[in-house]
Structures are given as structure tokens and as C-alpha cells.
N, C-alpha and C. Protein backbone atom coordinates (compact mmCIF):
# COMPACT_ATOMS: atom_id res chain seq x y z
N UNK A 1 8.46 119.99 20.52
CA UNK A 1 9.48 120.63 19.74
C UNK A 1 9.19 120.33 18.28
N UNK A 2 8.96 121.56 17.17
CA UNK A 2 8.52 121.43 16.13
C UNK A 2 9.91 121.96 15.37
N UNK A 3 9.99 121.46 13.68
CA UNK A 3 10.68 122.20 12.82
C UNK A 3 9.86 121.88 11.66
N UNK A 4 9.04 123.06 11.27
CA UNK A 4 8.40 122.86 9.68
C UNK A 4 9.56 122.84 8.59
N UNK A 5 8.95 122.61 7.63
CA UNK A 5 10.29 122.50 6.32
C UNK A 5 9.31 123.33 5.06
N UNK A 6 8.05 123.18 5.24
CA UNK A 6 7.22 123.94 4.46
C UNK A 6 6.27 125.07 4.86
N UNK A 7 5.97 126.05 4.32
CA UNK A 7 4.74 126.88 4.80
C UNK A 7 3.70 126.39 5.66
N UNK A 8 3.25 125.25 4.90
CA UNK A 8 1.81 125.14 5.14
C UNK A 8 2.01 124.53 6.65
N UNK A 9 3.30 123.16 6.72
CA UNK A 9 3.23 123.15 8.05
C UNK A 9 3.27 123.88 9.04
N UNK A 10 4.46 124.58 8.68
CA UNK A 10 4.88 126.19 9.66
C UNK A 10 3.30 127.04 9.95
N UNK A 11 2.35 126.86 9.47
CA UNK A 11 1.36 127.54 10.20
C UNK A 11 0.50 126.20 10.39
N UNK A 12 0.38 125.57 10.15
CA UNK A 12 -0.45 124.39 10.89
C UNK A 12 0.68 124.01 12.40
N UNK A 13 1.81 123.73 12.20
CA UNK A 13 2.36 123.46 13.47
C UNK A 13 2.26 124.59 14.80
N UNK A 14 2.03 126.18 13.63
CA UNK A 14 1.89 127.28 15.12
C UNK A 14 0.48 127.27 15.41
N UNK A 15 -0.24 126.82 14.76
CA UNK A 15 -1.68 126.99 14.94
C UNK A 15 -1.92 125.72 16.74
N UNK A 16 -1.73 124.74 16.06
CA UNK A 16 -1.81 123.41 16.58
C UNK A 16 -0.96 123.72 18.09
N UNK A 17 0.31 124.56 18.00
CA UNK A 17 1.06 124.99 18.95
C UNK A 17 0.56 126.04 20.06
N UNK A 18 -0.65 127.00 19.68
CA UNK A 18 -1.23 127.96 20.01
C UNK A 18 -2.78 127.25 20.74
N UNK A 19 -3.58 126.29 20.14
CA UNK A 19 -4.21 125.83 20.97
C UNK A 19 -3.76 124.85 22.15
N UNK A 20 -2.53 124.34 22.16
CA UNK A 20 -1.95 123.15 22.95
C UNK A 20 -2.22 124.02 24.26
N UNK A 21 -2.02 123.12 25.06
CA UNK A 21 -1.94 123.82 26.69
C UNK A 21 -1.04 123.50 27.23
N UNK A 22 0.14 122.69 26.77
CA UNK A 22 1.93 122.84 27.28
C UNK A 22 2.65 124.10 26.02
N UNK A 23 4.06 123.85 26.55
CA UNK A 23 5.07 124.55 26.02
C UNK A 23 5.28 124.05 24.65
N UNK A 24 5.71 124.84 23.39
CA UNK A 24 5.72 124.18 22.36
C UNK A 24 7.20 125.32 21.65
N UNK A 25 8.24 124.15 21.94
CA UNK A 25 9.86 124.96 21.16
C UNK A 25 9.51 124.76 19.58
N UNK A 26 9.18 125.67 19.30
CA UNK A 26 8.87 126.05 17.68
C UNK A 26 10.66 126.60 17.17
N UNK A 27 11.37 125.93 16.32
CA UNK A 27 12.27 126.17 15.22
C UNK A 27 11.71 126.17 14.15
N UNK A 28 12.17 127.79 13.61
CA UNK A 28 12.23 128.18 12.58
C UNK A 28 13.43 128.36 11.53
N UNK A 29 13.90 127.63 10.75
CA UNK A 29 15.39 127.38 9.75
C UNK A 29 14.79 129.12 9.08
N UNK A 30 15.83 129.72 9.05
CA UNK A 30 16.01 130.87 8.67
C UNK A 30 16.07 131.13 6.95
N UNK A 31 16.89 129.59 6.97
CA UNK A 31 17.21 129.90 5.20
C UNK A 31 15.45 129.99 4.54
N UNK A 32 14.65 129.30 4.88
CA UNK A 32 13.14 128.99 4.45
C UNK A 32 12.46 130.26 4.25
N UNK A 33 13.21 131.38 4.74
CA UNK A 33 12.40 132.45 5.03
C UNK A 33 12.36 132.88 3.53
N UNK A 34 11.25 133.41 2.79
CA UNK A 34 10.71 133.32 1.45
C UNK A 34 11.59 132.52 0.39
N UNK A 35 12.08 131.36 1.12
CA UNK A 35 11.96 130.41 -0.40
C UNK A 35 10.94 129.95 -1.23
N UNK A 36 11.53 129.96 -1.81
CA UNK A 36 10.61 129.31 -3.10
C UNK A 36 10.06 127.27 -3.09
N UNK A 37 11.18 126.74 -2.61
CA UNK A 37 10.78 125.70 -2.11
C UNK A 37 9.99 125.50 -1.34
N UNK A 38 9.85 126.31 -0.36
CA UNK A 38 9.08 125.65 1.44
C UNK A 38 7.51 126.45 0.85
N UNK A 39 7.42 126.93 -0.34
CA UNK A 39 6.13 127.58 -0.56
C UNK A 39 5.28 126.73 -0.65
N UNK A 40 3.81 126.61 0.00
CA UNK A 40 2.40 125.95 -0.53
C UNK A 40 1.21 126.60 0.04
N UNK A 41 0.40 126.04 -0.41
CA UNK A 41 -0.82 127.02 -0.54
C UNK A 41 -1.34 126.65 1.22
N UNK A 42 -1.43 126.89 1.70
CA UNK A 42 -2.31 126.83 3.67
C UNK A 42 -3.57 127.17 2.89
N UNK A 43 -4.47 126.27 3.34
CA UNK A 43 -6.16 126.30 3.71
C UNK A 43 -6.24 126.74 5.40
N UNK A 44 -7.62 127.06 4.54
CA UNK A 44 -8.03 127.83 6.26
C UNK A 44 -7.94 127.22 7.19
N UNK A 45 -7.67 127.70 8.97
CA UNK A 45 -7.86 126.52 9.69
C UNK A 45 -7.02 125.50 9.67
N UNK A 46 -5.80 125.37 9.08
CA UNK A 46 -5.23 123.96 9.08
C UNK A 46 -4.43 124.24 9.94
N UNK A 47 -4.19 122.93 10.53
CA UNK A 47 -3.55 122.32 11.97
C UNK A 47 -2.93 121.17 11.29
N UNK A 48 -1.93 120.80 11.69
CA UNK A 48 -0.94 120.05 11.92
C UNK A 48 -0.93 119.34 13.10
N UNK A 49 -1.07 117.78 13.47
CA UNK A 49 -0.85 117.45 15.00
C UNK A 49 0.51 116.98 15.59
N UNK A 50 1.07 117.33 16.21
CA UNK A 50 2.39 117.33 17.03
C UNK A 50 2.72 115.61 16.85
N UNK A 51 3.74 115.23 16.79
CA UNK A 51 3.97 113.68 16.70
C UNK A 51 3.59 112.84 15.58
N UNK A 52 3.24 113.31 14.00
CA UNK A 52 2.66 113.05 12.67
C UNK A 52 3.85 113.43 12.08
N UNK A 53 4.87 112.61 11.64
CA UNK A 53 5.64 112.51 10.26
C UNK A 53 5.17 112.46 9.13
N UNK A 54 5.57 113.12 7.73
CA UNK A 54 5.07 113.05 6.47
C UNK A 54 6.38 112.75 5.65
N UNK A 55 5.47 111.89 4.81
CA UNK A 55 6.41 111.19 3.62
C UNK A 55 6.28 111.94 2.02
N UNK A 56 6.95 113.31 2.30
CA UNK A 56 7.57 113.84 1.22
C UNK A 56 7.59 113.56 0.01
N UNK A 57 8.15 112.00 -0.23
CA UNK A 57 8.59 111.52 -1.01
C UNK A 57 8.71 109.75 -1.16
N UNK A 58 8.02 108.60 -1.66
CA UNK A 58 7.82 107.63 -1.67
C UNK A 58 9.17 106.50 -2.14
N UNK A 59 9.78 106.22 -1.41
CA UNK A 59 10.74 104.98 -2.03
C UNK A 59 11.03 103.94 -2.04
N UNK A 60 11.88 102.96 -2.44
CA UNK A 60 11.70 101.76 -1.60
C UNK A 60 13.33 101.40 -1.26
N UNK A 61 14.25 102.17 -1.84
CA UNK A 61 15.71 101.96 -1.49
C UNK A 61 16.39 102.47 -0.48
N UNK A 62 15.75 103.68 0.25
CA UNK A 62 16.61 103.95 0.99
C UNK A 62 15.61 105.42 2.02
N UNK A 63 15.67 105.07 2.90
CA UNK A 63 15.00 105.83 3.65
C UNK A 63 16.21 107.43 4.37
N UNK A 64 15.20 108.51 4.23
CA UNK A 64 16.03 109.56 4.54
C UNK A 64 14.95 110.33 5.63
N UNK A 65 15.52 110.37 6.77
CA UNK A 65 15.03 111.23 7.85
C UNK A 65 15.41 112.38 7.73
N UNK A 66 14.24 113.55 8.13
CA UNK A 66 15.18 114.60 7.79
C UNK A 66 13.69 115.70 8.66
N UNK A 67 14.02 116.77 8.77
CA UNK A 67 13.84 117.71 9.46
C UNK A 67 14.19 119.88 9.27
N UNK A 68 13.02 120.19 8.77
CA UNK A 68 13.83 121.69 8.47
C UNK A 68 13.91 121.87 7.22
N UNK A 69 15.07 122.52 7.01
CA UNK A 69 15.96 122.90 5.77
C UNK A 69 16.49 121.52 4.85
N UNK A 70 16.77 120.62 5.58
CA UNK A 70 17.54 119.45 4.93
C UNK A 70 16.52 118.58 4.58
N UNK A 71 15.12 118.75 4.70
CA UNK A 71 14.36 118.29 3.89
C UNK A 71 14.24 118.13 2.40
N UNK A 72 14.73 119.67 1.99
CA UNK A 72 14.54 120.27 0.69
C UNK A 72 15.94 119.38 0.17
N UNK A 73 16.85 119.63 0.99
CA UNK A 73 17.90 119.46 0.81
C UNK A 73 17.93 117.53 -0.11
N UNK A 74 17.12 116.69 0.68
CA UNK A 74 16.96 115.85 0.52
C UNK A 74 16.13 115.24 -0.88
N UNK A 75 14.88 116.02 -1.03
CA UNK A 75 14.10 115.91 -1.85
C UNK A 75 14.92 115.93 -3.21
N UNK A 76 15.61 117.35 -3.28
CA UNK A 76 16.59 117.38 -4.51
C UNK A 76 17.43 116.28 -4.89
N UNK A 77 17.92 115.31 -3.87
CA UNK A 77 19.06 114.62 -3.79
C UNK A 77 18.19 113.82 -4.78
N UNK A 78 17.06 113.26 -3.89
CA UNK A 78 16.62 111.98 -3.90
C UNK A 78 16.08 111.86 -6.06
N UNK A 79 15.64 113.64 -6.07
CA UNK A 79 15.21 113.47 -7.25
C UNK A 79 16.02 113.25 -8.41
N UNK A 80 17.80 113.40 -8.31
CA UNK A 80 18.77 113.25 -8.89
C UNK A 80 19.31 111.65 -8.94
N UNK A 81 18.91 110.79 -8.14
CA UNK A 81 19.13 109.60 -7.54
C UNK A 81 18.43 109.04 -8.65
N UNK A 82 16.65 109.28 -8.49
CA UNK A 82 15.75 108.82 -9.53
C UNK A 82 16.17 108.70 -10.87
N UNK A 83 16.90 109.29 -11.16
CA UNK A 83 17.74 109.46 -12.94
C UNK A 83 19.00 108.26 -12.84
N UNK A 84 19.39 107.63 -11.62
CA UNK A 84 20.53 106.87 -11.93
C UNK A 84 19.90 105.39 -11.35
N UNK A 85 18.27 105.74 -11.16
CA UNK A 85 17.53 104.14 -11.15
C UNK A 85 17.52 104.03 -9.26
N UNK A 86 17.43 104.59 -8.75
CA UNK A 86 17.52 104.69 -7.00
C UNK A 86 16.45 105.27 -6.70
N UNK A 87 15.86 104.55 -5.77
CA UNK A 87 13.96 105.06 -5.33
C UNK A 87 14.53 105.53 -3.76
N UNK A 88 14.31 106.72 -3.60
CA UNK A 88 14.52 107.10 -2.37
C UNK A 88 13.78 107.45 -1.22
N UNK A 89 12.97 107.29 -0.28
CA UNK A 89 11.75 108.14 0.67
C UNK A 89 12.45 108.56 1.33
N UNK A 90 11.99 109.84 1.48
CA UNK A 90 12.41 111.26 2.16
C UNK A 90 10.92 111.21 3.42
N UNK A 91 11.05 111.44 4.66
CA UNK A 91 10.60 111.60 5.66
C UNK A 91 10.99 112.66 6.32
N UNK A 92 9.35 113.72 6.50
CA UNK A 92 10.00 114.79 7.11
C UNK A 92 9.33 114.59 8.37
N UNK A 93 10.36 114.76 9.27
CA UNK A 93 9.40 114.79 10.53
C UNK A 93 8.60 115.28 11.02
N UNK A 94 8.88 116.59 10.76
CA UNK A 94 8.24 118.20 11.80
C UNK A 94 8.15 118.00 12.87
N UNK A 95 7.99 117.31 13.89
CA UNK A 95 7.87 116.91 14.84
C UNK A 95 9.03 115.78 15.37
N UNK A 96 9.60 116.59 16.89
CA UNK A 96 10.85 115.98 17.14
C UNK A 96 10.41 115.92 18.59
N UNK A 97 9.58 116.28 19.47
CA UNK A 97 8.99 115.55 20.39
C UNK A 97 7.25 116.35 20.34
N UNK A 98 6.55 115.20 20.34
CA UNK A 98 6.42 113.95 20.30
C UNK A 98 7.01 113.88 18.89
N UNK A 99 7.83 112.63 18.59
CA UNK A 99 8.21 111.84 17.72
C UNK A 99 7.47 110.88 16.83
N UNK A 100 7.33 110.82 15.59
CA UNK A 100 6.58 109.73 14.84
C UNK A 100 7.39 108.38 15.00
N UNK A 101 7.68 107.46 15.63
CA UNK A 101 8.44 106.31 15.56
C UNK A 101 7.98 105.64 15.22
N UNK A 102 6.28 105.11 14.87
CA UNK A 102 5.85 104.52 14.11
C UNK A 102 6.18 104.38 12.53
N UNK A 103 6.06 105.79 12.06
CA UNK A 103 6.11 105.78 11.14
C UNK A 103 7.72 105.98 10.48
N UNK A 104 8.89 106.55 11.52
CA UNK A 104 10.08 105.83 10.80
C UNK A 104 10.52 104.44 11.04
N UNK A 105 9.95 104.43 11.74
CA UNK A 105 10.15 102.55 11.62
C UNK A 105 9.19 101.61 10.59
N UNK A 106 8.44 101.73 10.48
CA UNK A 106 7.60 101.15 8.96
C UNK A 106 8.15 101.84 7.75
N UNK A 107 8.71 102.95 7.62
CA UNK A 107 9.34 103.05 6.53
C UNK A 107 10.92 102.53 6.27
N UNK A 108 11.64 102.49 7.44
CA UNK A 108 13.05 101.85 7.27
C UNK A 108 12.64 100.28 7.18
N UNK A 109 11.87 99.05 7.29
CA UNK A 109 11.06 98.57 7.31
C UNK A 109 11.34 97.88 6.18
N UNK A 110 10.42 99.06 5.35
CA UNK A 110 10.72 98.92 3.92
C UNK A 110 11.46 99.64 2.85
N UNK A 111 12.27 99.81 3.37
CA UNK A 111 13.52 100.24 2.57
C UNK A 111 15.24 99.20 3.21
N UNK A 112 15.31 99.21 4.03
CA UNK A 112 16.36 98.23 4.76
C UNK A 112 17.42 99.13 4.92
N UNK A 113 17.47 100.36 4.30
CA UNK A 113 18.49 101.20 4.63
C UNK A 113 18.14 102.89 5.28
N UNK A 114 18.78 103.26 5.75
CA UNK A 114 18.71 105.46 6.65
C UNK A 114 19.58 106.27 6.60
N UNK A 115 19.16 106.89 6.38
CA UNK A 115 20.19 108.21 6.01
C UNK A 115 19.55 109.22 7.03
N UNK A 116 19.85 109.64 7.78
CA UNK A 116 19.30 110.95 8.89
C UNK A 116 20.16 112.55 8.64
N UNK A 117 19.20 112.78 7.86
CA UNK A 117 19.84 114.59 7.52
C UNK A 117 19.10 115.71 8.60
N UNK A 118 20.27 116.29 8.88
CA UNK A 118 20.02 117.35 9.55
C UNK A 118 20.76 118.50 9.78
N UNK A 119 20.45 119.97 10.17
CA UNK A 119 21.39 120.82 10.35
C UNK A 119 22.32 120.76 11.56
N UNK A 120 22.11 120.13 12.79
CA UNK A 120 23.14 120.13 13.72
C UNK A 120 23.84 119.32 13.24
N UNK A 121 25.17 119.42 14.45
CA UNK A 121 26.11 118.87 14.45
C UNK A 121 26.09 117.31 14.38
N UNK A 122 27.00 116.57 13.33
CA UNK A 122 26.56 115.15 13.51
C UNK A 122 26.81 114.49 14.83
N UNK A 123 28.13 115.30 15.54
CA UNK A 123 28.36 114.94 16.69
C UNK A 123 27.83 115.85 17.58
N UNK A 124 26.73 114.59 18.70
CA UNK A 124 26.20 114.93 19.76
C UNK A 124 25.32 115.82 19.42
N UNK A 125 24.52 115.89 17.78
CA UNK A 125 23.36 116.40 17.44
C UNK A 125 22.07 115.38 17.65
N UNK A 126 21.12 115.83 17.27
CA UNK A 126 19.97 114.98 17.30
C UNK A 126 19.75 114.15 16.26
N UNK A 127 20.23 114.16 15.58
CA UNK A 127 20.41 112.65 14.67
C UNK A 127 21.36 111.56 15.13
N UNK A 128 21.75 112.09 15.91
CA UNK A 128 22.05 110.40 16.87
C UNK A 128 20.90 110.23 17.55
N UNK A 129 19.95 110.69 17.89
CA UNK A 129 19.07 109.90 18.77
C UNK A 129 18.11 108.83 17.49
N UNK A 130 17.85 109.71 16.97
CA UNK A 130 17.61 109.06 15.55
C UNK A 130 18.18 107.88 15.18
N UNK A 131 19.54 108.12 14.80
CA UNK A 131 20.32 106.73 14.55
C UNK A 131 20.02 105.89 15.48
N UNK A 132 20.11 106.24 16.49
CA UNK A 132 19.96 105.06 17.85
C UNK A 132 18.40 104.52 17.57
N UNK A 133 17.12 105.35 17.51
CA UNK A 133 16.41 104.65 17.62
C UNK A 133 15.85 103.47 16.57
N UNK A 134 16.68 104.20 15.66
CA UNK A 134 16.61 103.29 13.88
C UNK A 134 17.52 101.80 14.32
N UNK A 135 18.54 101.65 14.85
CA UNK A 135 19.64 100.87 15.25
C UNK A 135 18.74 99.87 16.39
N UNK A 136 18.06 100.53 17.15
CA UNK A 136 17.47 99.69 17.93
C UNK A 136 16.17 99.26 17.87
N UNK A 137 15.18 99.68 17.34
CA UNK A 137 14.01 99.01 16.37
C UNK A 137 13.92 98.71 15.46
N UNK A 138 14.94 98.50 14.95
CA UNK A 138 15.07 98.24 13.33
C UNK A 138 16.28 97.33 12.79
N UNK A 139 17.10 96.85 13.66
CA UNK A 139 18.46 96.47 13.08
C UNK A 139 18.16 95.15 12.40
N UNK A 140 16.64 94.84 12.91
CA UNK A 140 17.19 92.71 12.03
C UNK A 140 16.36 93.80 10.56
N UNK A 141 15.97 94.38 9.92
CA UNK A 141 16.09 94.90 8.82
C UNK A 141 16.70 95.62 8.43
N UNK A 142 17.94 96.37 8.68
CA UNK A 142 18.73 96.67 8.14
C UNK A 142 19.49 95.87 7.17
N UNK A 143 20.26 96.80 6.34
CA UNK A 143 20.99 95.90 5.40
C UNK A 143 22.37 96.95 4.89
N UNK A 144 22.14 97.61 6.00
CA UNK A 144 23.57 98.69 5.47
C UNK A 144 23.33 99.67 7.35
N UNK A 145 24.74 100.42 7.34
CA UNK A 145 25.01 100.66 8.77
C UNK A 145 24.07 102.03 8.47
N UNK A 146 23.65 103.05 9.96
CA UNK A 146 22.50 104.22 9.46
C UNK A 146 23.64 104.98 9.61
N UNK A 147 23.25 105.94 8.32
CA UNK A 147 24.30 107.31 8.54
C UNK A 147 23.92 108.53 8.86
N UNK A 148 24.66 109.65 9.12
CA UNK A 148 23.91 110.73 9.15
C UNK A 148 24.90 111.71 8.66
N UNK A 149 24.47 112.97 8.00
CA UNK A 149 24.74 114.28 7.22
C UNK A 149 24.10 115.25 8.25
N UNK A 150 25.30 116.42 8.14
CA UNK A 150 24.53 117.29 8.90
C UNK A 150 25.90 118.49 9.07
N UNK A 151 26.10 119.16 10.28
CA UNK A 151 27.19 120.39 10.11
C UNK A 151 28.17 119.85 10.40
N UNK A 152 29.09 120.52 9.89
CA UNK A 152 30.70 120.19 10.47
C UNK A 152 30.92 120.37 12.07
N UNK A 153 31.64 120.06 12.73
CA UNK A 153 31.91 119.86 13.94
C UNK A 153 32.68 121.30 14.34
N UNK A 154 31.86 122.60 13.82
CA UNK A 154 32.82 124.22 13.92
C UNK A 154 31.62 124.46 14.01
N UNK A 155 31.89 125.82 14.99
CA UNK A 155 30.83 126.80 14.55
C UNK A 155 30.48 127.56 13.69
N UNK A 156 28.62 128.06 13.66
CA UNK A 156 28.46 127.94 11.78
C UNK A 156 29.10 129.54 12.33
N UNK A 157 29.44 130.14 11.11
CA UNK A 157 30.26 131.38 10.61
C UNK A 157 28.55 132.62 10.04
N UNK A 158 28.85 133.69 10.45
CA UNK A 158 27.27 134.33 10.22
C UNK A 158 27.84 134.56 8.73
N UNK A 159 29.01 134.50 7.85
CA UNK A 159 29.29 134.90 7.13
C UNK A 159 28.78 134.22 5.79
N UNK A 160 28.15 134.18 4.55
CA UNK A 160 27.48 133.37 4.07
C UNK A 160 28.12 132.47 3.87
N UNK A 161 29.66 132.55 3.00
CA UNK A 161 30.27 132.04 2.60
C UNK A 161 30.58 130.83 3.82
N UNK A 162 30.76 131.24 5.08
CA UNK A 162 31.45 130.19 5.54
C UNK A 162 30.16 129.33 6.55
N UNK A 163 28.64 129.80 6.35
CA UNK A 163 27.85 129.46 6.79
C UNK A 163 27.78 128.17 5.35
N UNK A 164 27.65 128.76 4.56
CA UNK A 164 27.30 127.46 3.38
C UNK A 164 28.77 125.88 3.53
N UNK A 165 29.41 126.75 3.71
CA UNK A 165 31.02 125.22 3.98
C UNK A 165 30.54 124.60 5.30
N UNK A 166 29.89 124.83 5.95
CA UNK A 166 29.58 124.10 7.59
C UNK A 166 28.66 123.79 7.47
N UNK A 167 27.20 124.10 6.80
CA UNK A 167 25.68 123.35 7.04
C UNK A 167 25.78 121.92 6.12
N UNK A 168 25.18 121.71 6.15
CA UNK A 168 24.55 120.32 4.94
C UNK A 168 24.12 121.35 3.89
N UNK A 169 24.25 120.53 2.44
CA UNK A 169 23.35 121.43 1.44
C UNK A 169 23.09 119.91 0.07
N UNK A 170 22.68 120.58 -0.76
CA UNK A 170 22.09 118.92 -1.61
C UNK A 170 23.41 118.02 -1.91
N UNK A 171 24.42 118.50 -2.26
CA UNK A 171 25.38 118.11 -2.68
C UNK A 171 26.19 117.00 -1.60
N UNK A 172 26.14 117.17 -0.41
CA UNK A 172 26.47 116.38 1.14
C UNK A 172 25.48 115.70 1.00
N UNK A 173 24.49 115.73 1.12
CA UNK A 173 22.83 115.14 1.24
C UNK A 173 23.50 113.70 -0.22
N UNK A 174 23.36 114.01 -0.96
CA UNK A 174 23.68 113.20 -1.91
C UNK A 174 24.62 112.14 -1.87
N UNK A 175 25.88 113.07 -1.42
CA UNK A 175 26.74 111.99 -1.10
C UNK A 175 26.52 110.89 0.01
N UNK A 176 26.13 111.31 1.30
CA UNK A 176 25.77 110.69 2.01
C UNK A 176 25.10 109.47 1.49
N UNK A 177 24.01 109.83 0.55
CA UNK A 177 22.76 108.78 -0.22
C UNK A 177 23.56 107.71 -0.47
N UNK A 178 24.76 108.31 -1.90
CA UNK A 178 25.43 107.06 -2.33
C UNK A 178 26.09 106.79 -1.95
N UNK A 179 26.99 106.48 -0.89
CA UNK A 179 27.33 106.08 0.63
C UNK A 179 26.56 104.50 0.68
N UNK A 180 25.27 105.26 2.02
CA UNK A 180 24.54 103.97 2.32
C UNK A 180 24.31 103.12 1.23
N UNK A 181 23.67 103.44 -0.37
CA UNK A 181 23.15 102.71 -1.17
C UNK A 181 24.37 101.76 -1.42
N UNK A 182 25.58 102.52 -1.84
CA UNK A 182 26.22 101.15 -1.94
C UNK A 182 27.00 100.16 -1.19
N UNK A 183 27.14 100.30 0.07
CA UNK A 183 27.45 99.42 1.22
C UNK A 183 26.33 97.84 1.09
């Protein structure tokens, strides 16, 4: 199960998905569709391998999982954070099985704190599995409880207006941030 957040993955993950010889649930976040954010240049041939997290963004205060759309979502936050002295790493997964757990666990690690953004529901979405696995490989480094951002507990509305009041967007993403940071 894949979710790119950028171009280049989105065709390295279908590429990589197209030679595999199991089933591969490819999500595609709709909002991405010709943004301007998720744009980068794809080289020929590039593949992406299933279960490889990328670190977006380098920090040492506060670690943000994230996946999709709320990647971007995150990046923005984190870069607004940077102006009030807060180093943030943004982790995108793309990959939600196989899972990188290596690598969110060496980065919560070194940061001591998580933030898990995502578009489902916080309840009984997949950032509780997340939280859980952060909570349970990770708790003698913690130093603040893991939170997570993500949709309201309604269904999203096709309507824009009431699709934007129910998803996550930078502004939730943010708050969430200064939340964990100052606990």
C-alpha cells in the first residue's frame, strides 16, 4: 500500500508497483493532482522501493510522520516553525505496507517528540497504528505524549468549502506542532 506526496515518487512507486509480482493498493490524494508543490523533475527509469521512508525535511525537535497530501501540509508548517527557532523533521512515508520502522524510529530517536499527520480520520485511522508503533518502540525516548492531526470525525463533504473544514490543512498541521513542542 503506497501514497506518493510528490511526482517523482508517484511514478517511481507505479513503476516499482508494475514490476512487483503481488498486489500493490496505490492511493492517489486528489488535491496533488497538478499542484505546484508535489511537482519534480522524474529521471528516466526511476523506481522507488516499497518499504523506504524519506526525510523531506531534517530536524532535531520534533518529528512529523506524514503521508500524501499532509506532507506538504507539514513541510509548510515546519518551515514557519523555523522562523520562531523550532527544527522540525518531516518524514514522508510513501509506503504504508511494507512500512519503514526503521527509519521512524531512528528519527523519533532523535528528536524525543511525533506528530503523525494524516488525511483519515484521527479516530480509528491509520495514524493510530503509527502512534502505537512510535509508543511502543520508542517510549523510553520520548519526552512529550505522540499526537496526531488528521480529519474530523464527519464525513468529508464533496463540497469544497466543507471538504477544506474536515481535512487537515497547514494551519491544523501547525497547531498540532505547537502542541507537542510545548508539553
Amino acid at each position: 500500500m503506497v501514497v506518493p506526496a510528490f511526482a517523482d515518487d508517484a511514478a517511481g512507486l507505479l513503476r516499482t508497483a508494475m514490476r512487483s509480482r503481488g498486489m500493490t493498493c496505490y492511493l492517489e490524494p486528489k488535491f496533488l493532482y497538478n499542484s505546484k508543490m508535489a511537482q519534480a523533475v522524474v529521471p528516466p527509469d526511476f523506481a522507488v522501493p516499497f518499504g523506504k521512508a524519506r526525510v523531506r525535511r531534517e530536524g532535531k525537535d520534533l518529528t512529523v510522520l506524514a503521508y500524501g497530501t499532509p506532507v506538504h501540509f507539514a513541510l509548510e508548517a515546519a518551515e514557519k516553525l523555523e522562523k520562531e527557532g523550532k527544527s522540525v523533521e518531516v518524514v514522508d512515508l510513501r509506503s504504508l505496507s511494507p512500512l519503514d520502522t526503521e527509519a521512524i524510529v531512528a528519527s523519533v530517536k532523535k528528536t524525543h517528540r511525533c506528530l503523525v499527520a494524516h488525511e483519515d480520520k484521527v479516530f480509528g485511522g491509520f495514524g493510530g497504528e503509527l502512534a502505537a508503533l512510535v509508543g511502543e518502540q520508542c517510549f523510553a525516548w520520548l519526552d512529550a505524549p505522540v499526537a496526531r492531526v488528521g480529519s474530523e470525525f464527519t464525513p468529508v463533504g464533496f463540497n469544497r468549502i466543507l471538504e477544506r473544514a474536515t481535512l487537515p490543512n497547514t494551519a491544523k498541521v501547525l497547531e498540532a506542532m505547537r502542541k507537542v513542542l510545548a508539553f
